[in-house]
C-alpha atoms as a PDB file:
ATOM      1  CA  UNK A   1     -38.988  54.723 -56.307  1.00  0.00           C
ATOM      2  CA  UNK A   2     -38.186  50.947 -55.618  1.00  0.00           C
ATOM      3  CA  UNK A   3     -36.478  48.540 -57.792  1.00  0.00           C
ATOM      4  CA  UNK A   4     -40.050  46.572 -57.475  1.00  0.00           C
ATOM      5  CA  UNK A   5     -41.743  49.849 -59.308  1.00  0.00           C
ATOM      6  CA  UNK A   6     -39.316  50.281 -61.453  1.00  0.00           C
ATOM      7  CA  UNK A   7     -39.938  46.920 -63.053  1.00  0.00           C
ATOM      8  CA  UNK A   8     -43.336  47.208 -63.548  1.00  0.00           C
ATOM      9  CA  UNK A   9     -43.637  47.868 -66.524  1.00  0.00           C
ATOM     10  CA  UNK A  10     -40.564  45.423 -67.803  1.00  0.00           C
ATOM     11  CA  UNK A  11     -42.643  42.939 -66.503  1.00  0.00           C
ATOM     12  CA  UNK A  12     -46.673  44.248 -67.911  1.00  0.00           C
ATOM     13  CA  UNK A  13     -44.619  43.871 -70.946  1.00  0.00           C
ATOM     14  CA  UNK A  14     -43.483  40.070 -70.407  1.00  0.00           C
ATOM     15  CA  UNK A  15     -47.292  39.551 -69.609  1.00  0.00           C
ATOM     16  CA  UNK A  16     -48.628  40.967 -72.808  1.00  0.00           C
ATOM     17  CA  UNK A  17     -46.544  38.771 -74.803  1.00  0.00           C
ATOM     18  CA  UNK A  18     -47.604  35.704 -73.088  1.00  0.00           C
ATOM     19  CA  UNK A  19     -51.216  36.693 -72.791  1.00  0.00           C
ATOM     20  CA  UNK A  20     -50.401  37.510 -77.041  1.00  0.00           C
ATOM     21  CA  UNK A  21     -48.867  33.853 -77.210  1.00  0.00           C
ATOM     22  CA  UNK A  22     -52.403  32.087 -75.418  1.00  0.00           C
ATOM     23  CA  UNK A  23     -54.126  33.910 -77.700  1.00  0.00           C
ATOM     24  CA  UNK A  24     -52.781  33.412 -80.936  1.00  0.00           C
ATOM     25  CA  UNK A  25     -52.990  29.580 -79.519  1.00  0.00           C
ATOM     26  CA  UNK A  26     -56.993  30.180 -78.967  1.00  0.00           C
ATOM     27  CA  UNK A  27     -57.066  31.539 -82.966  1.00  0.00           C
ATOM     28  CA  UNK A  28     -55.242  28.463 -84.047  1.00  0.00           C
ATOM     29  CA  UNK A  29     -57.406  26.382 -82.287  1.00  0.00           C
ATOM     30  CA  UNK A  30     -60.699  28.163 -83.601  1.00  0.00           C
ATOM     31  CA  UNK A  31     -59.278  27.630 -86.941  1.00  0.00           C
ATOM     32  CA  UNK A  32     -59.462  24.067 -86.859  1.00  0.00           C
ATOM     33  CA  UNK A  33     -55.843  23.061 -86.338  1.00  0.00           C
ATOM     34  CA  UNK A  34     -55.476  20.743 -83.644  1.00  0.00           C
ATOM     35  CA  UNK A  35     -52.441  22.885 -81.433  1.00  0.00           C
ATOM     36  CA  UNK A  36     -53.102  22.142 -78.166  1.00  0.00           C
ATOM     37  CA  UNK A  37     -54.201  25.149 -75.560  1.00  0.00           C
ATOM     38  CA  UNK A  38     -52.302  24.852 -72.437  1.00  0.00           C
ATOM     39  CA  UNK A  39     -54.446  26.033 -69.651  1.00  0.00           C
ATOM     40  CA  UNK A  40     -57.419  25.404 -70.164  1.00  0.00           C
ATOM     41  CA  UNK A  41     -60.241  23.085 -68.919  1.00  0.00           C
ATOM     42  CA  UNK A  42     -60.800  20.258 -70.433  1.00  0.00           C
ATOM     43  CA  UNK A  43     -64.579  19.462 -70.851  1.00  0.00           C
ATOM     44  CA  UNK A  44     -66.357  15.963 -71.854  1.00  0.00           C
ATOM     45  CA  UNK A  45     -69.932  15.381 -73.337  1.00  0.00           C
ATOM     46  CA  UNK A  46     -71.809  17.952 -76.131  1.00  0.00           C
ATOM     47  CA  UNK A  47     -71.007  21.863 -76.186  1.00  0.00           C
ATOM     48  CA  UNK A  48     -70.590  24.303 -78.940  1.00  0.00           C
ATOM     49  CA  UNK A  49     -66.274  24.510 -79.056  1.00  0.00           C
ATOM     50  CA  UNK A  50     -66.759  26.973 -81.926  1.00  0.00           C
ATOM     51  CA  UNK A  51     -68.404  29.214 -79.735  1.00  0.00           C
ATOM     52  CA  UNK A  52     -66.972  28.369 -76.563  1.00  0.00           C
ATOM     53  CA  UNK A  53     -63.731  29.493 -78.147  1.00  0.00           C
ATOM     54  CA  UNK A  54     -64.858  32.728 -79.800  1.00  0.00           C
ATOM     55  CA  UNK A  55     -65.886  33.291 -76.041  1.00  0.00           C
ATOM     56  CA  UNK A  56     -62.168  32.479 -74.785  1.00  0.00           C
ATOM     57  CA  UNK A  57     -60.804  34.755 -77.733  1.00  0.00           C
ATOM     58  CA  UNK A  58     -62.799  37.931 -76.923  1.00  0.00           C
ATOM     59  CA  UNK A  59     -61.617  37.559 -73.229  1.00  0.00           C
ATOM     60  CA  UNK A  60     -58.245  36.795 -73.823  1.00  0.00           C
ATOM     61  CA  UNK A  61     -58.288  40.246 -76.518  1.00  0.00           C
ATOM     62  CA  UNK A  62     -60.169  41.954 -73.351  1.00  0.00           C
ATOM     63  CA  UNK A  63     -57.178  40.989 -71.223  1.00  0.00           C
ATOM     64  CA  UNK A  64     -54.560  41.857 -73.556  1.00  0.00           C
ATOM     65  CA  UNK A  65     -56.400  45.359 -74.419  1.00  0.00           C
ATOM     66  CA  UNK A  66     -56.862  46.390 -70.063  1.00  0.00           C
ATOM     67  CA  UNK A  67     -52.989  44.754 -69.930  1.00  0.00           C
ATOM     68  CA  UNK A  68     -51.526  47.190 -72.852  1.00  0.00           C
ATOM     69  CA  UNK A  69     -53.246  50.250 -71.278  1.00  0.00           C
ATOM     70  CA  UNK A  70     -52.178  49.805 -67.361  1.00  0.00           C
ATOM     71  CA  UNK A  71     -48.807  49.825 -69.611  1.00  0.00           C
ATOM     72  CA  UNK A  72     -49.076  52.643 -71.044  1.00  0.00           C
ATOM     73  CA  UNK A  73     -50.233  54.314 -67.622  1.00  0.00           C
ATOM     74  CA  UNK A  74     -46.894  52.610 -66.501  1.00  0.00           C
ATOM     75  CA  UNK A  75     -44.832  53.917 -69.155  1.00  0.00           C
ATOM     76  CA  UNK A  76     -46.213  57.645 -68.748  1.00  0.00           C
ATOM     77  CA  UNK A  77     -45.424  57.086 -64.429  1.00  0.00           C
ATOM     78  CA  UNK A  78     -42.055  55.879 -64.852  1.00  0.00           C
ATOM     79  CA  UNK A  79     -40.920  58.315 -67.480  1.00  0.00           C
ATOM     80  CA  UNK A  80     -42.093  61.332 -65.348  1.00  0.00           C
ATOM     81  CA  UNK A  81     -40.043  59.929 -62.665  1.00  0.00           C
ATOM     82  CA  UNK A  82     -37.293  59.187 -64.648  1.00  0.00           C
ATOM     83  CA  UNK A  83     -37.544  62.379 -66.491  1.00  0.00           C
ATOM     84  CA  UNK A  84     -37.079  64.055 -62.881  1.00  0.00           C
ATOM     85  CA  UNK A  85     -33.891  63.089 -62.213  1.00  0.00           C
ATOM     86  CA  UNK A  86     -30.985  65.756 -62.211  1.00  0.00           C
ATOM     87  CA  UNK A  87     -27.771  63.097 -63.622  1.00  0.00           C
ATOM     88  CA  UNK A  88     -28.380  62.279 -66.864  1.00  0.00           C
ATOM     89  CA  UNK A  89     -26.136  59.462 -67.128  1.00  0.00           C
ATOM     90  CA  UNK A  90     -28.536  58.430 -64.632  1.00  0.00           C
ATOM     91  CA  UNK A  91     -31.773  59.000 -66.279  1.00  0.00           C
ATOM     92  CA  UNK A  92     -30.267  57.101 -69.721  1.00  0.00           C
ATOM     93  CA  UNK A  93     -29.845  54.341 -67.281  1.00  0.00           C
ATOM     94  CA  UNK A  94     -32.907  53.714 -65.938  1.00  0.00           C
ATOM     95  CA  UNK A  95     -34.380  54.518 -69.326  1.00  0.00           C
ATOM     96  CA  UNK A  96     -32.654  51.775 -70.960  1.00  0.00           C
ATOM     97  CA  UNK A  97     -32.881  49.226 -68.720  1.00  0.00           C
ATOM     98  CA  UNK A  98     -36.593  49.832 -67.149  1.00  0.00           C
ATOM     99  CA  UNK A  99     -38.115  51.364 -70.248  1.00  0.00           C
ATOM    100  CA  UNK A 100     -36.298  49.798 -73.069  1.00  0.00           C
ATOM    101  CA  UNK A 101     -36.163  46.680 -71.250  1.00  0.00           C
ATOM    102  CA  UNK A 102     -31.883  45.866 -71.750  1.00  0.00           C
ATOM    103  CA  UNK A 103     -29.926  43.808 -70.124  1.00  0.00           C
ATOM    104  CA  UNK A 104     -27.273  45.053 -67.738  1.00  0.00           C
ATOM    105  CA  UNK A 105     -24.543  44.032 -70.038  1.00  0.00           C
ATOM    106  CA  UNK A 106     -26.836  45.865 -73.038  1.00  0.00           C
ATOM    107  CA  UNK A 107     -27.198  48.850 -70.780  1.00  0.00           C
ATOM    108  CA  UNK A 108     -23.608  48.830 -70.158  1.00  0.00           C
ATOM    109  CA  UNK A 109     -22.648  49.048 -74.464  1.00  0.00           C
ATOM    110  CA  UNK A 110     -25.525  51.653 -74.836  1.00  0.00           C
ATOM    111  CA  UNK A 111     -23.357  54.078 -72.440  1.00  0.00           C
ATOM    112  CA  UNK A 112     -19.774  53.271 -73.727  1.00  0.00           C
ATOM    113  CA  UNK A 113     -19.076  50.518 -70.666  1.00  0.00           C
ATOM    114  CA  UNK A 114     -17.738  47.351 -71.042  1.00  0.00           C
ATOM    115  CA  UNK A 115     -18.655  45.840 -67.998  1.00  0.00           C
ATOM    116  CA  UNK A 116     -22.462  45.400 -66.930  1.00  0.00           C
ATOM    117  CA  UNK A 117     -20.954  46.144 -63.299  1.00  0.00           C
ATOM    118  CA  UNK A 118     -20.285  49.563 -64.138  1.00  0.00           C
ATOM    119  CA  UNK A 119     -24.140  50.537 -64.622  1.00  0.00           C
ATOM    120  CA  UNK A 120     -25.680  47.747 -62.140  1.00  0.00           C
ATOM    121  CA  UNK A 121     -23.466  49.276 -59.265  1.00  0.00           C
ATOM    122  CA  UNK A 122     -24.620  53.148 -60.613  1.00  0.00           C
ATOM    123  CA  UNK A 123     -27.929  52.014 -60.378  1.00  0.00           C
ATOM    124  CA  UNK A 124     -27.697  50.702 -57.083  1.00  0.00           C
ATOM    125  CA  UNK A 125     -26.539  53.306 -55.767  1.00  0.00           C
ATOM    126  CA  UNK A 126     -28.623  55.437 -56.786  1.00  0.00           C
ATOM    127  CA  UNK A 127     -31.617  53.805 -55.280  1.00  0.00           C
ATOM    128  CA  UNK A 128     -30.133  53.137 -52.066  1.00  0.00           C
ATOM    129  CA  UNK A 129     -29.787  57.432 -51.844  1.00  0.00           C
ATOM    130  CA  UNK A 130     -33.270  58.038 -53.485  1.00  0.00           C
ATOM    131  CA  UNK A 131     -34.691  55.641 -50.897  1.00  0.00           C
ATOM    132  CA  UNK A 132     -32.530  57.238 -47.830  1.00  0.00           C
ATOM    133  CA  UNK A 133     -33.792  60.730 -48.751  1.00  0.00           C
ATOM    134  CA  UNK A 134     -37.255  59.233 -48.856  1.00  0.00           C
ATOM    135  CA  UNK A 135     -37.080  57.678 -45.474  1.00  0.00           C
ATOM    136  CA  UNK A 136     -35.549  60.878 -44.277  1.00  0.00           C
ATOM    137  CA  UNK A 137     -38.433  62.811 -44.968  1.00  0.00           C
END
């Protein structure tokens, strides 16, 4: 597995939070407040804003609800994969830093290092070998 496939989910996570953050903007808005929505068009002459934003808040749930379970699909993939590795200093690695979502320096305290190179360079090497047997085959 890549470094690009291992991230996926680190990074369905970062979405969900900002697609969380243009929502709760939408519900502020709907309320009556007068936040303003970043994104969005901006539209002259007579509509219904009340409903155009109860529109814009069901899709934006929608989005968040598809986004959350392509993550969990994610989460199942990568701990199968993870779960199939033989070192287990290994597999707390990529747990912690794909799965948990740590820094290196945070993945580095969780496994008694005090240097973020120590892990980082593990990890590294690691993928360069998985990805050399894969090529092999």
């Amino acid at each position: 597995m890549t470094k690009k496939e291992l991230s996926q989910l680190l990074w369905l996570n970062r979405e969900i939070a900002e697609e969380k953050r243009k929502l709760a903007e939408l519900e502020v808005a709907a309320a009556g407040s007068t936040a303003k929505i970043t994104g969005l068009p901006h539209v002259t002459g007579a509509h219904d804003k009340v409903g155009d934003l109860a529109i814009l808040i069901a899709e934006q749930r929608d989005l968040i609800d598809l986004k959350v379970r392509q993550s969990v699909i994610e989460y199942n993939r990568l701990n199968r994969y993870i779960n199939g590795i033989e070192d287990a200093q290994m597999r707390m690695i990529l747990s912690l830093r794909y799965v948990n979502g740590l820094s290196w320096q945070q993945v580095a305290f969780a496994i008694g290092e005090s240097d973020e190179s120590y892990p980082r360079r593990k990890h590294n090497e690691f993928l360069r070998k998985s990805e050399s047997a894969e090529n092999a085959e």
